[in-house]
C-alpha atoms as a PDB file:
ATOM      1  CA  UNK A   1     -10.719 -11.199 -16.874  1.00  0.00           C
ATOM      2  CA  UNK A   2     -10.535 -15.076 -15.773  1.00  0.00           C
ATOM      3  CA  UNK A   3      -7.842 -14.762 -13.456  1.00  0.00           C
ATOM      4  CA  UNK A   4      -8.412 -19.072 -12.660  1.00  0.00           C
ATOM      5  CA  UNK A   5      -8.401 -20.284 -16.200  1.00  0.00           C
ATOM      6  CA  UNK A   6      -5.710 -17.976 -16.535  1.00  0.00           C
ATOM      7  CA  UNK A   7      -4.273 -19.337 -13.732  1.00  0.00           C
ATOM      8  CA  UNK A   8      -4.014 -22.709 -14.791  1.00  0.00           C
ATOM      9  CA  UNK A   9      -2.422 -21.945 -18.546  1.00  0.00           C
ATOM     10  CA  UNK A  10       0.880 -20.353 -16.451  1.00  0.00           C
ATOM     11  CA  UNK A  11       3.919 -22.181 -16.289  1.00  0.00           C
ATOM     12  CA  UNK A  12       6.450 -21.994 -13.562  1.00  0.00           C
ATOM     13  CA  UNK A  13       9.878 -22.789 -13.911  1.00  0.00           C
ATOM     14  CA  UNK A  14      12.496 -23.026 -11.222  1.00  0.00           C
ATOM     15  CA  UNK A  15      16.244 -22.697 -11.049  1.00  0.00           C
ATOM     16  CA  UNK A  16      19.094 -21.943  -8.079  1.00  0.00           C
ATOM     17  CA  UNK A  17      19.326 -18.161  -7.305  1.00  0.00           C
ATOM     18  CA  UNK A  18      22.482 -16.266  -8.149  1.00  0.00           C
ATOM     19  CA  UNK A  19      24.148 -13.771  -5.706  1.00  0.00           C
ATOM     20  CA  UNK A  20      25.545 -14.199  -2.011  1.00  0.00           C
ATOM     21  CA  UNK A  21      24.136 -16.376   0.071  1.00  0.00           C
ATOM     22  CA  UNK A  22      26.592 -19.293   1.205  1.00  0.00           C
ATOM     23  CA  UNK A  23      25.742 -22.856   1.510  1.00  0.00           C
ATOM     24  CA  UNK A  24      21.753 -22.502   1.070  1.00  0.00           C
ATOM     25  CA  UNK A  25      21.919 -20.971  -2.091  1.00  0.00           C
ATOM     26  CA  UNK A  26      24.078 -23.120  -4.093  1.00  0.00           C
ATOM     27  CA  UNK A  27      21.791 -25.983  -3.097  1.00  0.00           C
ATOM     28  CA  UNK A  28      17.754 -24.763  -3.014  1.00  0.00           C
ATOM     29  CA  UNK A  29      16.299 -23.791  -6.490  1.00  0.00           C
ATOM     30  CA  UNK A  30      14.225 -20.929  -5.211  1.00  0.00           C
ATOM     31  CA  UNK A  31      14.404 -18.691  -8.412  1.00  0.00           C
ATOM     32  CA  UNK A  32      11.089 -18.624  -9.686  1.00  0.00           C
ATOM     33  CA  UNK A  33      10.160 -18.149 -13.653  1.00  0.00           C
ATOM     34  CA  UNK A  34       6.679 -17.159 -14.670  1.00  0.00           C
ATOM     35  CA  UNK A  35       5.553 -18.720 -18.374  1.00  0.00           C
ATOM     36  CA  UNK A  36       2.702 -17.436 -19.885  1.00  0.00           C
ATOM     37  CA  UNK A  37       1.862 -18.527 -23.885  1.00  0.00           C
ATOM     38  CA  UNK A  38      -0.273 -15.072 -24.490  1.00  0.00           C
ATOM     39  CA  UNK A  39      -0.764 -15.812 -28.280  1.00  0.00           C
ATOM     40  CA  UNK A  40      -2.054 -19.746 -27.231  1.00  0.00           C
ATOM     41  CA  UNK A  41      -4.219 -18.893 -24.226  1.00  0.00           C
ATOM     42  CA  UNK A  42      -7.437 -20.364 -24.585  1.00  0.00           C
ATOM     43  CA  UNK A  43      -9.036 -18.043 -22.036  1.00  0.00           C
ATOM     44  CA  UNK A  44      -8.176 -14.399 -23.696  1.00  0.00           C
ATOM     45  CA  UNK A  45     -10.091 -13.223 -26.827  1.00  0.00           C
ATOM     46  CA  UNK A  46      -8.031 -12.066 -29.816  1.00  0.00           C
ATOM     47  CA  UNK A  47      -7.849  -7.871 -28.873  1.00  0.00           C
ATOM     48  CA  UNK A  48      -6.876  -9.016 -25.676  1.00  0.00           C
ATOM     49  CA  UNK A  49      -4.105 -10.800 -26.710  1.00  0.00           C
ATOM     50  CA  UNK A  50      -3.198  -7.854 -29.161  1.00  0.00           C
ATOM     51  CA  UNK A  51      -3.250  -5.493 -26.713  1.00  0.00           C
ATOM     52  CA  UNK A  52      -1.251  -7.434 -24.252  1.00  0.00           C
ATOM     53  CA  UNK A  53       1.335  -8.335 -27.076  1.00  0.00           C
ATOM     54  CA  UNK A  54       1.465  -4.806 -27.987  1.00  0.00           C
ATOM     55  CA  UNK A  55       1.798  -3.297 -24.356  1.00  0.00           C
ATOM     56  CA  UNK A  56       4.493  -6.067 -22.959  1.00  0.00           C
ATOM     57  CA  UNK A  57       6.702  -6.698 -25.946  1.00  0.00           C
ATOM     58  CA  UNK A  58       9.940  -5.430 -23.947  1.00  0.00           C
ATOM     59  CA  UNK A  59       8.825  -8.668 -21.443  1.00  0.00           C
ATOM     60  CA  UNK A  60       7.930 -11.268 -24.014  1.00  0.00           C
ATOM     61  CA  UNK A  61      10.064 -13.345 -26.077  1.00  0.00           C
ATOM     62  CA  UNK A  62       9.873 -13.947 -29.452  1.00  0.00           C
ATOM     63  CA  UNK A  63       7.312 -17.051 -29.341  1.00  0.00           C
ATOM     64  CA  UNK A  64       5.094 -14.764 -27.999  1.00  0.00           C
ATOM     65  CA  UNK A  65       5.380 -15.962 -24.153  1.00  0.00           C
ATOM     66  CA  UNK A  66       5.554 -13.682 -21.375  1.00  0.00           C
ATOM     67  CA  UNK A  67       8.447 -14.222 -18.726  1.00  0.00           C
ATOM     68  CA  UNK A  68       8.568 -12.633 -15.399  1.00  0.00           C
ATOM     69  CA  UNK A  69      11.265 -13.344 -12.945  1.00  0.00           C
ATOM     70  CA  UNK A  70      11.176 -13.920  -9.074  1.00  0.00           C
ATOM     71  CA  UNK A  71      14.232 -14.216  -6.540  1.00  0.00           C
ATOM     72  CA  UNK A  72      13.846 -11.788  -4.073  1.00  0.00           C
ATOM     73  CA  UNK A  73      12.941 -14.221  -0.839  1.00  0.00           C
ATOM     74  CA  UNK A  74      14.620 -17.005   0.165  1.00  0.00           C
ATOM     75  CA  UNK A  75      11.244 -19.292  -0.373  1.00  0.00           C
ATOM     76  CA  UNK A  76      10.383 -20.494  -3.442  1.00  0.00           C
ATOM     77  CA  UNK A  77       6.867 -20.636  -2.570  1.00  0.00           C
ATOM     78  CA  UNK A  78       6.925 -16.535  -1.795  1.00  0.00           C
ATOM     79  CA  UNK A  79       8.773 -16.450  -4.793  1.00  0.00           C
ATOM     80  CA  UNK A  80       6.058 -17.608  -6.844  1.00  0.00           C
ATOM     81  CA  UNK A  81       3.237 -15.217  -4.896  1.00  0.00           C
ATOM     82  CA  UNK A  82       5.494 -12.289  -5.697  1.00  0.00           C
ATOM     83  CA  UNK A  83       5.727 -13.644  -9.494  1.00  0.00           C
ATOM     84  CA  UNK A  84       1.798 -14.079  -9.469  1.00  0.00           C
ATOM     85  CA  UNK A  85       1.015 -11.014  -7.822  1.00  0.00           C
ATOM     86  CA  UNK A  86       3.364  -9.173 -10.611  1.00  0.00           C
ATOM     87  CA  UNK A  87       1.799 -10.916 -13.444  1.00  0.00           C
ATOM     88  CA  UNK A  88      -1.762 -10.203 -12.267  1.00  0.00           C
ATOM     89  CA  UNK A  89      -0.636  -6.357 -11.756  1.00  0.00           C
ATOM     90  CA  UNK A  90       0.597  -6.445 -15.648  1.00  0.00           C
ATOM     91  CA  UNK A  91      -2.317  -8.021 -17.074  1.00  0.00           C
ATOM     92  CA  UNK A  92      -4.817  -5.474 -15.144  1.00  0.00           C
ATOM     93  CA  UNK A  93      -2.510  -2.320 -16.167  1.00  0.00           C
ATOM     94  CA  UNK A  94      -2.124  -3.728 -20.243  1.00  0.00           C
ATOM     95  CA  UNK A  95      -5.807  -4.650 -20.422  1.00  0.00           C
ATOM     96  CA  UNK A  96      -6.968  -1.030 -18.834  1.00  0.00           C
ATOM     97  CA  UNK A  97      -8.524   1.139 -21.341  1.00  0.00           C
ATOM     98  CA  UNK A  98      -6.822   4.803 -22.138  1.00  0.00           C
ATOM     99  CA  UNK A  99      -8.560   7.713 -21.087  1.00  0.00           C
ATOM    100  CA  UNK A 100      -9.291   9.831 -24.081  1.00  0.00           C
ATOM    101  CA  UNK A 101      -7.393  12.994 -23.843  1.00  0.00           C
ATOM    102  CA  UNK A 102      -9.796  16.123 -23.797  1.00  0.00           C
ATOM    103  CA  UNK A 103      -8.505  18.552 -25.498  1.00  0.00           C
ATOM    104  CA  UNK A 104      -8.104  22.049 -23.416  1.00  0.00           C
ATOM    105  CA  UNK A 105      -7.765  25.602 -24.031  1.00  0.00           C
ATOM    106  CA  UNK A 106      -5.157  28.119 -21.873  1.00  0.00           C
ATOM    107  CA  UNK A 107      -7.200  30.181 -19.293  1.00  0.00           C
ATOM    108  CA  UNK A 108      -7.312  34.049 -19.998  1.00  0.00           C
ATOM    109  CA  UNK A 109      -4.088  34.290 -17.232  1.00  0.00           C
ATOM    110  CA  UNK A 110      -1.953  31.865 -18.624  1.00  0.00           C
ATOM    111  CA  UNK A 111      -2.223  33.717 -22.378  1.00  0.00           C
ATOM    112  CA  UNK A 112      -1.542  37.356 -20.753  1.00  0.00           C
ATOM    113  CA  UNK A 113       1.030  35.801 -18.782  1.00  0.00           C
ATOM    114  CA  UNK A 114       2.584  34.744 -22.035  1.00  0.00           C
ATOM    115  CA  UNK A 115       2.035  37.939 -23.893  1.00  0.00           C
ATOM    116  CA  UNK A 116       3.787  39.652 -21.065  1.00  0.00           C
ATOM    117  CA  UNK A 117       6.947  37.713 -21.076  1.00  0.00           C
ATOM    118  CA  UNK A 118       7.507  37.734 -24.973  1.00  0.00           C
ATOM    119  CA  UNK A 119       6.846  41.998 -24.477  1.00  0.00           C
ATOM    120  CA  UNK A 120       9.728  42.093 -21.646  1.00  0.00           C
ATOM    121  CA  UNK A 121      11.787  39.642 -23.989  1.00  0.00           C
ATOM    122  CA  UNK A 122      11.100  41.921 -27.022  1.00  0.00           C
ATOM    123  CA  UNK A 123      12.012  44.716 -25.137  1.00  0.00           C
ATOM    124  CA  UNK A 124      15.032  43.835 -23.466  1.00  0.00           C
ATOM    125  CA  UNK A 125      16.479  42.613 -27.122  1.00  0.00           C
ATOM    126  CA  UNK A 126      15.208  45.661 -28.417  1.00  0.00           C
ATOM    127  CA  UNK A 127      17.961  48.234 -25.581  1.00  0.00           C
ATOM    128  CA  UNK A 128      20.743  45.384 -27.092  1.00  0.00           C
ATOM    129  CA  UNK A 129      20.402  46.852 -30.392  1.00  0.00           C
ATOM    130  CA  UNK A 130      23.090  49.036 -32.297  1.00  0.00           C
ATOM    131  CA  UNK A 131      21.344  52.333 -32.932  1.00  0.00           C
ATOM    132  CA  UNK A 132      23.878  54.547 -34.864  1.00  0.00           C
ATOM    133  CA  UNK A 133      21.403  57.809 -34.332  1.00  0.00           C
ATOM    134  CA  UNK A 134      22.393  57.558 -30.155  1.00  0.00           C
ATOM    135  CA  UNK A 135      25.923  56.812 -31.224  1.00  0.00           C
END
């Protein structure tokens, strides 16, 4: 993965940070939006796009760009590492292939184990029965 042509396709928005914080806060736009077009990149090949689509839907809009959101420091420039760092972390985790899932059997314990239980359950439903002959 190109992380620099990637790099230079993002977009970065900024806007004024809600939340307490007095007089700094209503003046310093240190809110920091992440913009990333994932169905116009240049530098991703078609199944990468697909899979990222697929795997970050929840974070994308409906144009098909990716949004991540940043106020968490009071510097706008840390604000935009942290939004970096988080995109980069998405894009590694989306684009990693799935394991295949091998398919196991239950070891010789784990079936007797099994076997037992359903005998004491079997049993112990079998003394809450109605016999009339005991009766």
């Amino acid at each position: 993965m190109n992380l620099e042509g990637i790099y230079k396709e993002l977009k970065f928005k900024t806007s004024r940070s809600g939340g307490a914080g007095g007089q700094h806060v209503n003046k310093v736009s240190t809110r920091v939006e992440l913009c990333f077009d994932v169905e116009h990149s240049g530098v991703l090949s078609e199944k990468q796009k697909a899979i990222i689509s697929y795997k970050l839907r929840n974070r994308m809009d409906s144009r098909g760009v990716l949004h991540i959101h940043c106020d968490e420091s009071r510097s706008q420039l840390k604000n935009k590492a942290i939004a970096y760092e988080r995109f980069t972390q998405l894009l590694e985790q989306a684009l990693k292939p799935v394991k295949k899932r091998k398919a196991t059997k239950p070891g010789k314990a784990a079936i007797k184990k099994r076997l037992d239980a359903k005998k004491k359950r079997s049993e112990k439903k079998e003394s809450r029965r109605f016999d009339p002959d005991k009766a």
